[in-house]
Protein backbone atom coordinates (compact mmCIF):
# COMPACT_ATOMS: atom_id res chain seq x y z
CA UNK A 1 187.37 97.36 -10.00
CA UNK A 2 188.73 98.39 -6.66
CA UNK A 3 189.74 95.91 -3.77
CA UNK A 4 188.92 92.79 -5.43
CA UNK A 5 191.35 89.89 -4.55
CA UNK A 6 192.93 87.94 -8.05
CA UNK A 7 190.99 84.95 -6.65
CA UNK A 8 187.41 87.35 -6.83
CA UNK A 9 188.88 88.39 -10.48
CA UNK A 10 189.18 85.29 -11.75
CA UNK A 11 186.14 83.94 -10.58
CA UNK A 12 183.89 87.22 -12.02
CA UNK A 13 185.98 86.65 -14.70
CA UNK A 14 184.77 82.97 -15.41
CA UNK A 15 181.21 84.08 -14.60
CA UNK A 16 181.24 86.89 -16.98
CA UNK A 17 182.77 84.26 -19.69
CA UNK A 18 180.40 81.49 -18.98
CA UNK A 19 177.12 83.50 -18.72
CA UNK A 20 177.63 84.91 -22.11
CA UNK A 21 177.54 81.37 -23.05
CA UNK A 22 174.35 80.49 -21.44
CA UNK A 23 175.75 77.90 -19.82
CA UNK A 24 174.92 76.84 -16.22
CA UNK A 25 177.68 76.38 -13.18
CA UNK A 26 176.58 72.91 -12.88
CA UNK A 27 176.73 72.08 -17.27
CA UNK A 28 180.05 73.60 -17.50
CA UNK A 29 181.86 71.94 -14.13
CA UNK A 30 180.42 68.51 -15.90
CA UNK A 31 181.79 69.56 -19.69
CA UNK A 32 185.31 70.50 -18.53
CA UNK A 33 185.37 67.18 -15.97
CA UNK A 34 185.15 69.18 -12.46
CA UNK A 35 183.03 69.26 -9.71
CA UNK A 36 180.07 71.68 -9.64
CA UNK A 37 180.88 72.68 -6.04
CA UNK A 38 184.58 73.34 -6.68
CA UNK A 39 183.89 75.32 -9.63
CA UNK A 40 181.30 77.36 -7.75
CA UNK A 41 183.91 78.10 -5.15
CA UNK A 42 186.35 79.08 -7.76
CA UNK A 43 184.14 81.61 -9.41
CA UNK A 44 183.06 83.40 -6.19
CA UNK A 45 186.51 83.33 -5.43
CA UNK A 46 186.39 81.53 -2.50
CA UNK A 47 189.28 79.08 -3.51
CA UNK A 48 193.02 79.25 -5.09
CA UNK A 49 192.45 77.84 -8.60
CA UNK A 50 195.31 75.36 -9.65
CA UNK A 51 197.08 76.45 -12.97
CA UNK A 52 195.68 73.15 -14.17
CA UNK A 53 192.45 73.38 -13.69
CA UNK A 54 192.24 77.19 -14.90
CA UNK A 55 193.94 75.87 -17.83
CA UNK A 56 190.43 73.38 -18.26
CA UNK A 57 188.41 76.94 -17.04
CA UNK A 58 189.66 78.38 -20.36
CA UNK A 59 190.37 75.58 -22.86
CA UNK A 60 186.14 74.54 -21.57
CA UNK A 61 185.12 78.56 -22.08
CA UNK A 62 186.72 78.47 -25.57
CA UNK A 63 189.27 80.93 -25.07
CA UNK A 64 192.62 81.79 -24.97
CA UNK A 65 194.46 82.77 -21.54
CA UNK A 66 195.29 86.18 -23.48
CA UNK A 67 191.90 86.28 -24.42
CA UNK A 68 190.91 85.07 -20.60
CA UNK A 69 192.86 87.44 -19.20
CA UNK A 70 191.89 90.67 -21.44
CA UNK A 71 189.59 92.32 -19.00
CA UNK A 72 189.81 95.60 -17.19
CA UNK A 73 189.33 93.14 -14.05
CA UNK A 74 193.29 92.63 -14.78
CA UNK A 75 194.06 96.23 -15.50
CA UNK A 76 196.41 98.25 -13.25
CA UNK A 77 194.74 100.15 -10.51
């Protein structure tokens, strides 16, 4: 993956998660209680993501964080 940041991980991380759900930005930031223009800032990585809410990120995309964070985005380089 290169010279993405962990914030740009995480956040194509999220998208990758929540697409394969079918579920919009704006449906999921309402399910898991956040704002749809905080989330959306999250997954393009354009904001540091509290351990809290990443916690409601995963718990809301059904997941694990080992599961979350089993990606060859999080793979040595």
């Amino acid at each position: 993956m290169g010279n993405y940041d962990i914030r740009s991980k995480i956040g194509l991380r999220i998208k990758e998660l929540r697409a394969e759900r079918d579920v919009s930005q704006e449906d999921f930031a309402n399910f898991i209680g956040m704002s749809r223009s905080y989330f959306g800032e999250i997954e393009t990585g354009k904001r540091n993501v509290a351990v809290i809410n990443l916690e409601k990120i995963v718990k809301g995309l059904g997941v694990t964080f080992e599961e979350f964070f089993d990606s060859d985005l999080f793979s040595g380089e």
